[in-house]
PDB file of N, CA and C in Angstrom:
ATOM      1  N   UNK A   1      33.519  39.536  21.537  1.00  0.00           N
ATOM      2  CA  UNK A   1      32.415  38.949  20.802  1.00  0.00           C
ATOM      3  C   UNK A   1      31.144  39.117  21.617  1.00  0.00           C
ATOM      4  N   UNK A   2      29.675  39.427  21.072  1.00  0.00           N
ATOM      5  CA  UNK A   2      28.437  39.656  21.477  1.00  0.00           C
ATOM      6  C   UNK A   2      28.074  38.465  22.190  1.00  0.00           C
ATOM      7  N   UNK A   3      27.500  38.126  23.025  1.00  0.00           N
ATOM      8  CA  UNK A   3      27.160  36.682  23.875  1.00  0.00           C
ATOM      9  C   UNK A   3      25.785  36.635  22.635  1.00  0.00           C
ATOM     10  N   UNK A   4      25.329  37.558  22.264  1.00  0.00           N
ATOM     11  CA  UNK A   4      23.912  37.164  21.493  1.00  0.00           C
ATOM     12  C   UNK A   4      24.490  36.783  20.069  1.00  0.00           C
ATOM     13  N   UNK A   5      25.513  37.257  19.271  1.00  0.00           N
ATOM     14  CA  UNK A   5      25.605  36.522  18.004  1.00  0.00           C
ATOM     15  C   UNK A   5      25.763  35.437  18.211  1.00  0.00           C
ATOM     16  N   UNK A   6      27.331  34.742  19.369  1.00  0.00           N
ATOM     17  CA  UNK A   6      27.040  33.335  19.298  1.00  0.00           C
ATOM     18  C   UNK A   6      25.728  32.728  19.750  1.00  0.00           C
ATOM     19  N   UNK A   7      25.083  33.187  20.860  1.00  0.00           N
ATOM     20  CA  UNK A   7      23.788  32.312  21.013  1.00  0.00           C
ATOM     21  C   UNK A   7      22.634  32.198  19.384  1.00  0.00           C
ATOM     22  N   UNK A   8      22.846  33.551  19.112  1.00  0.00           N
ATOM     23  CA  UNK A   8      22.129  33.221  17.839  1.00  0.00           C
ATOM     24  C   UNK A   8      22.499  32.395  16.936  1.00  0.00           C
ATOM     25  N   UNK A   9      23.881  32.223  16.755  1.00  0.00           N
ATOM     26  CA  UNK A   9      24.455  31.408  15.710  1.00  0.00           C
ATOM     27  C   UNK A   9      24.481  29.847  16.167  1.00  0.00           C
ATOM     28  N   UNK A  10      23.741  29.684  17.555  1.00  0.00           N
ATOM     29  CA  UNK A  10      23.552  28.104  17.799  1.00  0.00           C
ATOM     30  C   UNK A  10      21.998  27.903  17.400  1.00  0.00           C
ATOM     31  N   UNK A  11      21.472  29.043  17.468  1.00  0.00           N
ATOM     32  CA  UNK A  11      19.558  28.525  17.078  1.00  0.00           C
ATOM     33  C   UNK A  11      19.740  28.259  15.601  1.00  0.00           C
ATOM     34  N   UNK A  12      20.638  29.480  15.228  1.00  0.00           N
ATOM     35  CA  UNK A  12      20.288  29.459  13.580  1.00  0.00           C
ATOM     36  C   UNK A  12      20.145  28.037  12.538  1.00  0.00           C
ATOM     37  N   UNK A  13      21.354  27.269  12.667  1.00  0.00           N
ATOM     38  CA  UNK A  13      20.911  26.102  11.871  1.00  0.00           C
ATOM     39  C   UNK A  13      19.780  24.987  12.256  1.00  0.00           C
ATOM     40  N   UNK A  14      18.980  25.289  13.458  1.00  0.00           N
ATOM     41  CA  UNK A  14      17.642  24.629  13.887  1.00  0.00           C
ATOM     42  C   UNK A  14      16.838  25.755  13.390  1.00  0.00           C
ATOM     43  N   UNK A  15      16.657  26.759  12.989  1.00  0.00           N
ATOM     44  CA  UNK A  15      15.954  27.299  12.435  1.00  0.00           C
ATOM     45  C   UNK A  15      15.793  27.159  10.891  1.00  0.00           C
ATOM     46  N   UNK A  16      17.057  26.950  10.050  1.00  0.00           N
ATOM     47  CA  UNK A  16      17.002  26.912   8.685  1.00  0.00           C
ATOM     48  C   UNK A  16      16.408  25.284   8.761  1.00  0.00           C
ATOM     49  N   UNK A  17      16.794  24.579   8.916  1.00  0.00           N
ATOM     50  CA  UNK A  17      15.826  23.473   8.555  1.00  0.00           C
ATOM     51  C   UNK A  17      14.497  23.137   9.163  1.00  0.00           C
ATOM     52  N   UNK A  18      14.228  23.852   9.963  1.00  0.00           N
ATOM     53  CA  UNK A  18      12.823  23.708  10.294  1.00  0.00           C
ATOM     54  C   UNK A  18      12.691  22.536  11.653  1.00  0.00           C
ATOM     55  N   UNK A  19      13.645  22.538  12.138  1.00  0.00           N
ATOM     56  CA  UNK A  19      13.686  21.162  13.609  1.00  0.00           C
ATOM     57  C   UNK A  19      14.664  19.961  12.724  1.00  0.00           C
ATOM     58  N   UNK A  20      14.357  20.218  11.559  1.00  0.00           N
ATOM     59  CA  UNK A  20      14.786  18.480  11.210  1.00  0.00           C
ATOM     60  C   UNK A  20      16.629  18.080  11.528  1.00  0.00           C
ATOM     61  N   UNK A  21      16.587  17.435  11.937  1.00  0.00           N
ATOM     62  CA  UNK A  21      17.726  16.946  12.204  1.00  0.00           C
ATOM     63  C   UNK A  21      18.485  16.079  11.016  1.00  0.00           C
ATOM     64  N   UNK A  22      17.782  15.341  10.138  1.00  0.00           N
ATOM     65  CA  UNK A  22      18.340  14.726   8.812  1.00  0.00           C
ATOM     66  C   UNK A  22      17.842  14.764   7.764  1.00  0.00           C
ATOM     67  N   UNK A  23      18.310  14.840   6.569  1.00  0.00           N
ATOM     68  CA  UNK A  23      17.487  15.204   5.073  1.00  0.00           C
ATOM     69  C   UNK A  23      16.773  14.247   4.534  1.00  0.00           C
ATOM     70  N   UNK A  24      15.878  14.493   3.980  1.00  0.00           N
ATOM     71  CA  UNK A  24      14.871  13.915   3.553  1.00  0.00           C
ATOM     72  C   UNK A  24      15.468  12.519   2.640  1.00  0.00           C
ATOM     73  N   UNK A  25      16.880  13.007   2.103  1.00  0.00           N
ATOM     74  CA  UNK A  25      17.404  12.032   0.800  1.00  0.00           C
ATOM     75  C   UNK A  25      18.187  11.404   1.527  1.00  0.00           C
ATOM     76  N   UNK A  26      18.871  10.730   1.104  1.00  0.00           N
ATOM     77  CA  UNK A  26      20.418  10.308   1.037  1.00  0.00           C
ATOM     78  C   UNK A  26      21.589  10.588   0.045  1.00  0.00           C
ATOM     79  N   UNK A  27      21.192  11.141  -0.666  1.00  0.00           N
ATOM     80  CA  UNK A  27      21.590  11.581  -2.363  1.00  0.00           C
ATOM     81  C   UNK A  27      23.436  12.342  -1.969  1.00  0.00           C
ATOM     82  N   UNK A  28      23.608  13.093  -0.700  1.00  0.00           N
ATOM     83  CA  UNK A  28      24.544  13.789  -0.674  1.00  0.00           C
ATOM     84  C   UNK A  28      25.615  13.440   0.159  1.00  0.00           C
ATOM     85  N   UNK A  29      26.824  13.091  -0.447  1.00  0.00           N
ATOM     86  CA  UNK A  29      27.917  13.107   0.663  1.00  0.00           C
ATOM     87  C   UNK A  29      28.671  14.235   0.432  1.00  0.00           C
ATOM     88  N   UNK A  30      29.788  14.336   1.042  1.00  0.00           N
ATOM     89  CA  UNK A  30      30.782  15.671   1.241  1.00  0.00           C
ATOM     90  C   UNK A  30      31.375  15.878  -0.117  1.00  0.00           C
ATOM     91  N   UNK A  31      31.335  14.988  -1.150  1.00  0.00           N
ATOM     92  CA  UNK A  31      32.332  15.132  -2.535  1.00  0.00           C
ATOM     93  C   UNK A  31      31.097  14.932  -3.511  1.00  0.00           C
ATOM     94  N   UNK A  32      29.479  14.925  -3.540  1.00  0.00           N
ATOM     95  CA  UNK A  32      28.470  14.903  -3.911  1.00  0.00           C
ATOM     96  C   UNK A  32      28.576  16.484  -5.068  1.00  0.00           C
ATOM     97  N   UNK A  33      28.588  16.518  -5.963  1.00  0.00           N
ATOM     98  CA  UNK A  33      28.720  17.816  -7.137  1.00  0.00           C
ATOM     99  C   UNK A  33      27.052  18.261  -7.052  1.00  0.00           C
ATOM    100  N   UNK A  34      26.688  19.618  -6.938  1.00  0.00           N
ATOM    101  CA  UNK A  34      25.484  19.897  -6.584  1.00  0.00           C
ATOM    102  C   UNK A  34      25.707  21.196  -7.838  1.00  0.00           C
ATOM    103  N   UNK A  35      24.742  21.292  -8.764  1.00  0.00           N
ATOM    104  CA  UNK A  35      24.235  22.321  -9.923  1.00  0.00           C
ATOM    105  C   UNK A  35      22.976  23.388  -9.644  1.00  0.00           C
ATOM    106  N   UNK A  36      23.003  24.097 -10.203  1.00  0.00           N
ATOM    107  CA  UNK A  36      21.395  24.959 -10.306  1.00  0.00           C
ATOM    108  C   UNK A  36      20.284  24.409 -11.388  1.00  0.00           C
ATOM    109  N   UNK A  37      19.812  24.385 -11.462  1.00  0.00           N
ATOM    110  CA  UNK A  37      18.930  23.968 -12.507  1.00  0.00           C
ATOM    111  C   UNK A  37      18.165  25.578 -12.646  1.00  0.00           C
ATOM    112  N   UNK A  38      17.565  25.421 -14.210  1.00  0.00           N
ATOM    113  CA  UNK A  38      16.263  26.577 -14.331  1.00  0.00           C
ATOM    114  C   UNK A  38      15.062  26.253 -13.141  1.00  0.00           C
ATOM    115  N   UNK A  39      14.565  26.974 -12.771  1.00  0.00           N
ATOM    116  CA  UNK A  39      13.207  26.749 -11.764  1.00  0.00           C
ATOM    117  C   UNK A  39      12.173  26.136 -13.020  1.00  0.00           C
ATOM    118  N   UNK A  40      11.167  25.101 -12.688  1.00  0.00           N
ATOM    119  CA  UNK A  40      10.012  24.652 -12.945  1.00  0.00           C
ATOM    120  C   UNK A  40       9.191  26.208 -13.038  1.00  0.00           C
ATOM    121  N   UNK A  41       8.551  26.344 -14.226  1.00  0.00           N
ATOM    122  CA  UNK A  41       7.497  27.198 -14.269  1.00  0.00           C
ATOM    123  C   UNK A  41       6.379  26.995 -13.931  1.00  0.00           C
ATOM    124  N   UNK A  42       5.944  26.105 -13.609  1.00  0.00           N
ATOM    125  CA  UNK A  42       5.022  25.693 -11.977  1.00  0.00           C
ATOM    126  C   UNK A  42       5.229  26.060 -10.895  1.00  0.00           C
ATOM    127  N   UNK A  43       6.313  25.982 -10.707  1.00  0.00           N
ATOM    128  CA  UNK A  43       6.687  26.420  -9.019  1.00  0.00           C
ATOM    129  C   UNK A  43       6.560  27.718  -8.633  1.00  0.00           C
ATOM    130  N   UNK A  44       5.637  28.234  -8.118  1.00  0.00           N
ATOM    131  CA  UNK A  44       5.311  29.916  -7.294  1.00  0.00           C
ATOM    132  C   UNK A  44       6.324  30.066  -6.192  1.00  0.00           C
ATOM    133  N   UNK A  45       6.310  28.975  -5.584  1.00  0.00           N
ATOM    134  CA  UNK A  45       7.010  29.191  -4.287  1.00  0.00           C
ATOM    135  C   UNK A  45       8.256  29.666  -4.286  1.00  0.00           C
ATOM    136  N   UNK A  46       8.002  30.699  -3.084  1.00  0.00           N
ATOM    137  CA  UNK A  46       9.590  31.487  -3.166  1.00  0.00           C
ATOM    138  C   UNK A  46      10.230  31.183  -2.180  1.00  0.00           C
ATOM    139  N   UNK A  47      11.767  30.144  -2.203  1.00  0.00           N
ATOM    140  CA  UNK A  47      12.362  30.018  -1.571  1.00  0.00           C
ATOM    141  C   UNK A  47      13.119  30.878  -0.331  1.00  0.00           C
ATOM    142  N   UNK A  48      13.818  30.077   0.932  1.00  0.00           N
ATOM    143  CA  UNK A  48      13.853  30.822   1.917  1.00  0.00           C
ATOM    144  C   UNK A  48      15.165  31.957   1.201  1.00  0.00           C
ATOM    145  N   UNK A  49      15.622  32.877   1.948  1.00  0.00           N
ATOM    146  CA  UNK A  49      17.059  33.593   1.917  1.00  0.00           C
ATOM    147  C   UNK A  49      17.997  32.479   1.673  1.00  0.00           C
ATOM    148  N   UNK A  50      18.400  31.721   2.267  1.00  0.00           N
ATOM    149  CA  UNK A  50      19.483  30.518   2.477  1.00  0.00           C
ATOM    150  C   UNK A  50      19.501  29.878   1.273  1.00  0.00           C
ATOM    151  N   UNK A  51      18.287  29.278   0.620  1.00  0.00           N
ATOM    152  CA  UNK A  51      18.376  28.737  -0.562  1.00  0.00           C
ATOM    153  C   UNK A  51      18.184  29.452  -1.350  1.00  0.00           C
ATOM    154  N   UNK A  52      17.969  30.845  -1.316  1.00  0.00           N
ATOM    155  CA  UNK A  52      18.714  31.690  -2.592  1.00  0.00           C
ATOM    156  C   UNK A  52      20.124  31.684  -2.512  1.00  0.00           C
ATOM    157  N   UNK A  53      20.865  31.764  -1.459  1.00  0.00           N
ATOM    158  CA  UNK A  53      21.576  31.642  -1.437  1.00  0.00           C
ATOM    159  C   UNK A  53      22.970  30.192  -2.238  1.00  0.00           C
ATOM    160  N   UNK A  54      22.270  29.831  -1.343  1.00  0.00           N
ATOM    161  CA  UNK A  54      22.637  28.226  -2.212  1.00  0.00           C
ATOM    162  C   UNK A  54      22.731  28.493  -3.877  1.00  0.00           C
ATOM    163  N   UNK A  55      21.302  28.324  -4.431  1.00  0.00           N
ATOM    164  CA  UNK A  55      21.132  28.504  -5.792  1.00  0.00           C
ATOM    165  C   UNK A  55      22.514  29.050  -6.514  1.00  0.00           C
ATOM    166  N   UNK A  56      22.370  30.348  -5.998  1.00  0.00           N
ATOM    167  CA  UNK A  56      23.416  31.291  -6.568  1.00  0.00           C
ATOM    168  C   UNK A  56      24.999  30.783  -6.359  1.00  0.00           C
ATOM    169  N   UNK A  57      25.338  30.264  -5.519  1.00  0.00           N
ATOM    170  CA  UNK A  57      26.495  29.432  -5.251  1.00  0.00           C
ATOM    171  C   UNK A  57      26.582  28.476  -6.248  1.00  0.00           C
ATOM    172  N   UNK A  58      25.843  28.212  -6.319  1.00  0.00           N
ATOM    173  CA  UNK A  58      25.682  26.498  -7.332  1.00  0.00           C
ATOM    174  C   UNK A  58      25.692  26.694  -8.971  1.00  0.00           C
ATOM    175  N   UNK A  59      25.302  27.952  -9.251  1.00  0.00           N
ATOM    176  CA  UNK A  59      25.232  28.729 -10.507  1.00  0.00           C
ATOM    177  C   UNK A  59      26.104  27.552 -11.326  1.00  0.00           C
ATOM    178  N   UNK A  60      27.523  27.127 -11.284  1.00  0.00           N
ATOM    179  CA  UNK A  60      28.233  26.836 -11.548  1.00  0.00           C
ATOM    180  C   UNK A  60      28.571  25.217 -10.182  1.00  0.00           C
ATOM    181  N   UNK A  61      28.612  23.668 -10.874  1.00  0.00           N
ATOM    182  CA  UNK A  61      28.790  23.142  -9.911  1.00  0.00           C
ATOM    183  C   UNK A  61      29.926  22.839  -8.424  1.00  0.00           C
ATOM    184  N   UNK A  62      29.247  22.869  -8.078  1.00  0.00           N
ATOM    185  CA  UNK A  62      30.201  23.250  -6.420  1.00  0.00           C
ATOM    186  C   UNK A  62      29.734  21.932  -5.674  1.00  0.00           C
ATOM    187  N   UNK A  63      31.051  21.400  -4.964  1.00  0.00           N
ATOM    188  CA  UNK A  63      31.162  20.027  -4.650  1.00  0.00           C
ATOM    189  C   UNK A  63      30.248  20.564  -2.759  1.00  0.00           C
ATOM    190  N   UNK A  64      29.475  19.290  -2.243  1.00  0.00           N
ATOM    191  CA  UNK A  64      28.493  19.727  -0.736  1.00  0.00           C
ATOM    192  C   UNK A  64      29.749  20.414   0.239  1.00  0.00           C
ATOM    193  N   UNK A  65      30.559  20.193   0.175  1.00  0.00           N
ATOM    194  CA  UNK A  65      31.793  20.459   1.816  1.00  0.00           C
ATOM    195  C   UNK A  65      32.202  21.656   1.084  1.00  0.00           C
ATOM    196  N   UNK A  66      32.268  22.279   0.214  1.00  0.00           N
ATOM    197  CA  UNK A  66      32.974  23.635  -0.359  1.00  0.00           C
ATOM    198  C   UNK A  66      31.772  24.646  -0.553  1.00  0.00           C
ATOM    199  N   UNK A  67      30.304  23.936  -0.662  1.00  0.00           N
ATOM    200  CA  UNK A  67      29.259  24.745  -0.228  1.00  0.00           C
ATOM    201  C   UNK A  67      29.321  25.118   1.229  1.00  0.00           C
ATOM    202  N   UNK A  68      29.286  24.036   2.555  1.00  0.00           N
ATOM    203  CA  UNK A  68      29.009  24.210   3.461  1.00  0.00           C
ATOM    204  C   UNK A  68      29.817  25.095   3.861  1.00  0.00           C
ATOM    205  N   UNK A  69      31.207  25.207   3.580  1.00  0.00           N
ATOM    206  CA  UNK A  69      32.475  26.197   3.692  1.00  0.00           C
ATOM    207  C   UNK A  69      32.291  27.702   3.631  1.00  0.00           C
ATOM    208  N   UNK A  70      31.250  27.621   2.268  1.00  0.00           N
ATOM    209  CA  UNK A  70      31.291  28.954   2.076  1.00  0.00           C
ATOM    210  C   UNK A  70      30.248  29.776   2.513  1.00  0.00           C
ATOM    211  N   UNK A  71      29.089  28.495   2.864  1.00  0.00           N
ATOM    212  CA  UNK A  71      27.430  28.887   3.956  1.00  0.00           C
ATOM    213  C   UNK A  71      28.317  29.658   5.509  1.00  0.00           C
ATOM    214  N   UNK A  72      29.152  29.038   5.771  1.00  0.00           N
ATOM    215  CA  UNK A  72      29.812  29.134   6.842  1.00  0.00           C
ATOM    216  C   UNK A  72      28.556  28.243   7.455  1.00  0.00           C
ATOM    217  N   UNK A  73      27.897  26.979   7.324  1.00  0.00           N
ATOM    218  CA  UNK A  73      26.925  26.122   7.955  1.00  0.00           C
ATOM    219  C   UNK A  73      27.655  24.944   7.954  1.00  0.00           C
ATOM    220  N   UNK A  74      27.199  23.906   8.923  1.00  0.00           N
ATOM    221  CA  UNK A  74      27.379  22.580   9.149  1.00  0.00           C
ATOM    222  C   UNK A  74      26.909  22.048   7.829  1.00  0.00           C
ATOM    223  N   UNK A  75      27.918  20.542   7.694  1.00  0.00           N
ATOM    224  CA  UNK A  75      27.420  20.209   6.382  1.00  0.00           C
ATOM    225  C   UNK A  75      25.937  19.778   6.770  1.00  0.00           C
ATOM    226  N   UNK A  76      25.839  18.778   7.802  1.00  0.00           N
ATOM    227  CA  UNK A  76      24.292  18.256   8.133  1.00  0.00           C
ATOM    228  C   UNK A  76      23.272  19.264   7.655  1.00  0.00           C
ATOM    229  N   UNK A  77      23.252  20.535   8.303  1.00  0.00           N
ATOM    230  CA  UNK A  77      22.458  21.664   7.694  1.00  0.00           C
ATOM    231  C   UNK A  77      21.824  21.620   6.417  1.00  0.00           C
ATOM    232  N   UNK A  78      23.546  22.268   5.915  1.00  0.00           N
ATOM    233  CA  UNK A  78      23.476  22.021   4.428  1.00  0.00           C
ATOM    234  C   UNK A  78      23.091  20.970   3.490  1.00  0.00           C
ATOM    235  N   UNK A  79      23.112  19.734   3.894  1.00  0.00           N
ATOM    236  CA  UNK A  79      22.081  18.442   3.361  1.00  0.00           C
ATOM    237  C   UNK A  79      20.562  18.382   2.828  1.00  0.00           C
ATOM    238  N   UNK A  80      20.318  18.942   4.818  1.00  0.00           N
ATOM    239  CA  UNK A  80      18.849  19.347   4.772  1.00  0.00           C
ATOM    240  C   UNK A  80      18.071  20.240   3.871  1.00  0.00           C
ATOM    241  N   UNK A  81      19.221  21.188   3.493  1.00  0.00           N
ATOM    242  CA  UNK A  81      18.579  22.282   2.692  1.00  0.00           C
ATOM    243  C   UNK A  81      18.387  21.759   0.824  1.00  0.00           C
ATOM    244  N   UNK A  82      19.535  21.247   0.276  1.00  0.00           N
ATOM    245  CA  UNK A  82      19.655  20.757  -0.251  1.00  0.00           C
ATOM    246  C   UNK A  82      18.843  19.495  -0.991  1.00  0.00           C
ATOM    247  N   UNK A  83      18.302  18.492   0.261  1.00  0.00           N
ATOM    248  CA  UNK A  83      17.459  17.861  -0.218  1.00  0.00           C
ATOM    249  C   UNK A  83      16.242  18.570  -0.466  1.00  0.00           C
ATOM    250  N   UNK A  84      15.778  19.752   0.089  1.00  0.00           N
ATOM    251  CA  UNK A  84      14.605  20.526  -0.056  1.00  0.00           C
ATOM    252  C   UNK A  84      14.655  20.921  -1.046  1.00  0.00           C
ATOM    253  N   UNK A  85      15.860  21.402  -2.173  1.00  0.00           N
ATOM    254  CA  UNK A  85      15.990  21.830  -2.801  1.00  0.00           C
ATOM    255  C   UNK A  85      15.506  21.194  -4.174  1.00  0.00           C
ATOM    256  N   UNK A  86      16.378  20.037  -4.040  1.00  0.00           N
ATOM    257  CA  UNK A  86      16.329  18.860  -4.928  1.00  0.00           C
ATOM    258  C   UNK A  86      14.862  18.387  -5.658  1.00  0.00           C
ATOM    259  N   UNK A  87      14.433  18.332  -4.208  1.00  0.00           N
ATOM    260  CA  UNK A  87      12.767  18.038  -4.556  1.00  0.00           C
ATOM    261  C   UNK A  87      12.134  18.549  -5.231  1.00  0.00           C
ATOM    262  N   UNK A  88      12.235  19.715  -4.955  1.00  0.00           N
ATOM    263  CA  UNK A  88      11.679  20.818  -5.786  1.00  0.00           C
ATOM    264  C   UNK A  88      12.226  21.102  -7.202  1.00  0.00           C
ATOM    265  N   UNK A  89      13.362  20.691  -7.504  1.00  0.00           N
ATOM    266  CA  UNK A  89      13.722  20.661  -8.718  1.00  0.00           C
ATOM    267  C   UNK A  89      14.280  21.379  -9.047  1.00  0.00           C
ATOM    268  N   UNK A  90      15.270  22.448  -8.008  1.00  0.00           N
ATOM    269  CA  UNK A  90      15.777  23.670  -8.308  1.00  0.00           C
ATOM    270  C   UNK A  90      17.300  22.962  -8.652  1.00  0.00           C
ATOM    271  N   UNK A  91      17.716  22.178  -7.862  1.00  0.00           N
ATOM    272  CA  UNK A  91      18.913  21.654  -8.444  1.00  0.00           C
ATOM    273  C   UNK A  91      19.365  20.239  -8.637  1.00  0.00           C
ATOM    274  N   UNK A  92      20.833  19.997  -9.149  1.00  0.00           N
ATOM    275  CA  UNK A  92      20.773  18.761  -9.666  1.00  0.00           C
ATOM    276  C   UNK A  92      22.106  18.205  -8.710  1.00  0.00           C
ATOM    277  N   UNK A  93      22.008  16.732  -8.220  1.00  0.00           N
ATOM    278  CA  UNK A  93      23.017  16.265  -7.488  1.00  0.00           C
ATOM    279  C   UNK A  93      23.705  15.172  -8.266  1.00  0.00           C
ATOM    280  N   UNK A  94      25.404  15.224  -8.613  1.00  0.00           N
ATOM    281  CA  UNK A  94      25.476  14.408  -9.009  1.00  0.00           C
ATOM    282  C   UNK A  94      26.711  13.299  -8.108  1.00  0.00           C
ATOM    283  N   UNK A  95      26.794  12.309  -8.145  1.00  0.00           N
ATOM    284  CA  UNK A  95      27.449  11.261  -7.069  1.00  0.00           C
ATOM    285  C   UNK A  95      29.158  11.661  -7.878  1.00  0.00           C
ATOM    286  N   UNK A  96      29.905  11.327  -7.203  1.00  0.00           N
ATOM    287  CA  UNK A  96      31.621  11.165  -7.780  1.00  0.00           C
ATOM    288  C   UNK A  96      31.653   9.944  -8.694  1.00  0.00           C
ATOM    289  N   UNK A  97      32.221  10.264  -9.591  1.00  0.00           N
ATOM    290  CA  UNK A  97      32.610   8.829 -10.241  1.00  0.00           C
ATOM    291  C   UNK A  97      33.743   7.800  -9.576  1.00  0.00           C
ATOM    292  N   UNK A  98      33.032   6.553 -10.046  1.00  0.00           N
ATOM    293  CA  UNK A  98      33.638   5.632  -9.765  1.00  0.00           C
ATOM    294  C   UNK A  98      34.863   5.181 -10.552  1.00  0.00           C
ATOM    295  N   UNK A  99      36.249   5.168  -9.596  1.00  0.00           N
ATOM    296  CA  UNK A  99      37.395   5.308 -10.602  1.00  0.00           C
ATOM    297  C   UNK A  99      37.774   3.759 -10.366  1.00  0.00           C
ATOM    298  N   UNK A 100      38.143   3.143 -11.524  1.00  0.00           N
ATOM    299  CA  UNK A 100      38.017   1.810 -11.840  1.00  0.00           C
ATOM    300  C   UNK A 100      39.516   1.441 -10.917  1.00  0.00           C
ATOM    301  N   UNK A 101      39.657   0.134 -10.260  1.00  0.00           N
ATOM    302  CA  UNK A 101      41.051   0.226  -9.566  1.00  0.00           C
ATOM    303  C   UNK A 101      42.341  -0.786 -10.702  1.00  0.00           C
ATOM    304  N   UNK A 102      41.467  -0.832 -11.217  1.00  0.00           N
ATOM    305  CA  UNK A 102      42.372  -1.481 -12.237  1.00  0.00           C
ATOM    306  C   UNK A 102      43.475  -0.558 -12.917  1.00  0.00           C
ATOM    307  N   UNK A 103      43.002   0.790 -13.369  1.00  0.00           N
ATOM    308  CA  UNK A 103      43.794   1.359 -13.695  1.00  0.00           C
ATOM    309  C   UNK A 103      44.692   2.178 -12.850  1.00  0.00           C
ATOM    310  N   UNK A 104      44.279   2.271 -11.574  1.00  0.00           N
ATOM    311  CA  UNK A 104      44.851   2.536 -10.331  1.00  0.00           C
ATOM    312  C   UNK A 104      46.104   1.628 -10.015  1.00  0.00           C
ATOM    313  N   UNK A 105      45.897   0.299 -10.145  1.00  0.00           N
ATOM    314  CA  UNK A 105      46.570  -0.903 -10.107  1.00  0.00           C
ATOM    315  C   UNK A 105      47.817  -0.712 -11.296  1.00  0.00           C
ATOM    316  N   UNK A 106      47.458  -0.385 -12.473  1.00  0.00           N
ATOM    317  CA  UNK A 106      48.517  -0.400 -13.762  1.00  0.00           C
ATOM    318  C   UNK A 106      49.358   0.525 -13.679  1.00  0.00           C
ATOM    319  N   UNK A 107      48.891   2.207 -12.580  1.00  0.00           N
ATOM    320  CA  UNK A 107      49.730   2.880 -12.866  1.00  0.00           C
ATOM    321  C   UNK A 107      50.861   2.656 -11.405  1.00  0.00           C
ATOM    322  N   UNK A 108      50.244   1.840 -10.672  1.00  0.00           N
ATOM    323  CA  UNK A 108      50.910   1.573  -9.510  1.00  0.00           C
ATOM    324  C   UNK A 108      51.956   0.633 -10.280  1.00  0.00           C
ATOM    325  N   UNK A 109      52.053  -0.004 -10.956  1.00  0.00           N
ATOM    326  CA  UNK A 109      52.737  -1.000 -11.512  1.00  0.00           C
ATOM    327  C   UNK A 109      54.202   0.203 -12.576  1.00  0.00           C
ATOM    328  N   UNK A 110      53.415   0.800 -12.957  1.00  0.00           N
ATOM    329  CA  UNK A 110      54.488   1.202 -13.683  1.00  0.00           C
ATOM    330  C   UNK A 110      55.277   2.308 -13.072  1.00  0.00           C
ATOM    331  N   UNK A 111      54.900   3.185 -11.736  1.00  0.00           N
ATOM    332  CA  UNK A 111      55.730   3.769 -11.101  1.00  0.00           C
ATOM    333  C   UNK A 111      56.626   2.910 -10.360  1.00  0.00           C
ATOM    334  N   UNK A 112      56.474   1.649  -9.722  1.00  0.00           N
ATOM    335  CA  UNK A 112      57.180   0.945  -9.229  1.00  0.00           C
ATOM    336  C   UNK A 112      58.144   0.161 -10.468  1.00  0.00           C
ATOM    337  N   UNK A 113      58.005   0.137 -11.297  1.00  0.00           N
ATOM    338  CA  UNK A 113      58.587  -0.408 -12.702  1.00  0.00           C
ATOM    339  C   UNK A 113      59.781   0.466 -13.024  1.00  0.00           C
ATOM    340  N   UNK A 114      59.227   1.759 -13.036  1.00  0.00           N
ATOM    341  CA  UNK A 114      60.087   3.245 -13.255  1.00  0.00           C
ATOM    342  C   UNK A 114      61.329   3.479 -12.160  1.00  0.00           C
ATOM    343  N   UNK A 115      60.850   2.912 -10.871  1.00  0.00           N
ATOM    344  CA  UNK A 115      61.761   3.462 -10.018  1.00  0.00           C
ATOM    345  C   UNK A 115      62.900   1.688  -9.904  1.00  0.00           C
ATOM    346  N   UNK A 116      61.987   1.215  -9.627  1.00  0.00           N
ATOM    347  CA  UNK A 116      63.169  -0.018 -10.076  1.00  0.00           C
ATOM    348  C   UNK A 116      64.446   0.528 -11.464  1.00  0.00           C
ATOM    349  N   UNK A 117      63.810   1.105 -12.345  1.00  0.00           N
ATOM    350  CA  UNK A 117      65.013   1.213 -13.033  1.00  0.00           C
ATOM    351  C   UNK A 117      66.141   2.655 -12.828  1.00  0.00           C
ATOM    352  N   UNK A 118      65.738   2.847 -11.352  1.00  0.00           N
ATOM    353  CA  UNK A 118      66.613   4.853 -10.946  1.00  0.00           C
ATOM    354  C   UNK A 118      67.079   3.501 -10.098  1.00  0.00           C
TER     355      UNK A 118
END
């Protein structure tokens, strides 16, 4: 292995976010569903390489830890970029649903119900 790819590959994610160490939001955890949206026809600005990248990943929604997987980036990174993203309106984040434990509770009840009768 090149001593300069890995050294490069330690600047690189201080380079894609620009120094920042944490994202602007809080909006994203590791099971956080992240979409593309159409771009705002306002927006001129042309995003970096990375968040074309992203975009195009997201085409279709892709959960933050199966993005970062496939960035081959830290999720932290990937946050950062993400909330940049967000802002701008290029994509959409949505939280996991909340699975009620009640019904968690009923089906716990009836597998233990089931095996009581084996």
């Amino acid at each position: 292995m090149n001593g300069g790819d890995s050294a490069g590959r330690l600047v690189r994610p201080f380079t894609l976010t620009g120094g920042r160490t944490r994202p602007s939001r809080a909006d994203f955890t590791l099971i956080t569903s992240v979409a593309t949206v159409d771009p705002p026809p306002d927006r001129a600005a042309r995003p970096q390489p990375e968040h074309v990248r992203i975009l195009r990943l997201c085409a279709k929604p892709l959960v933050v830890a199966e993005l970062a997987a496939q960035l081959d980036l830290p999720v932290s990174v990937v946050c950062i970029m993400l909330s940049d993203l967000l802002e701008a309106g290029r994509i959409v984040a949505r939280a996991p649903r909340e699975i009620s434990r009640t019904s968690d509770l009923d089906l716990l009840q009836k597998v233990r119900e089931g095996l009581d009768r084996l």
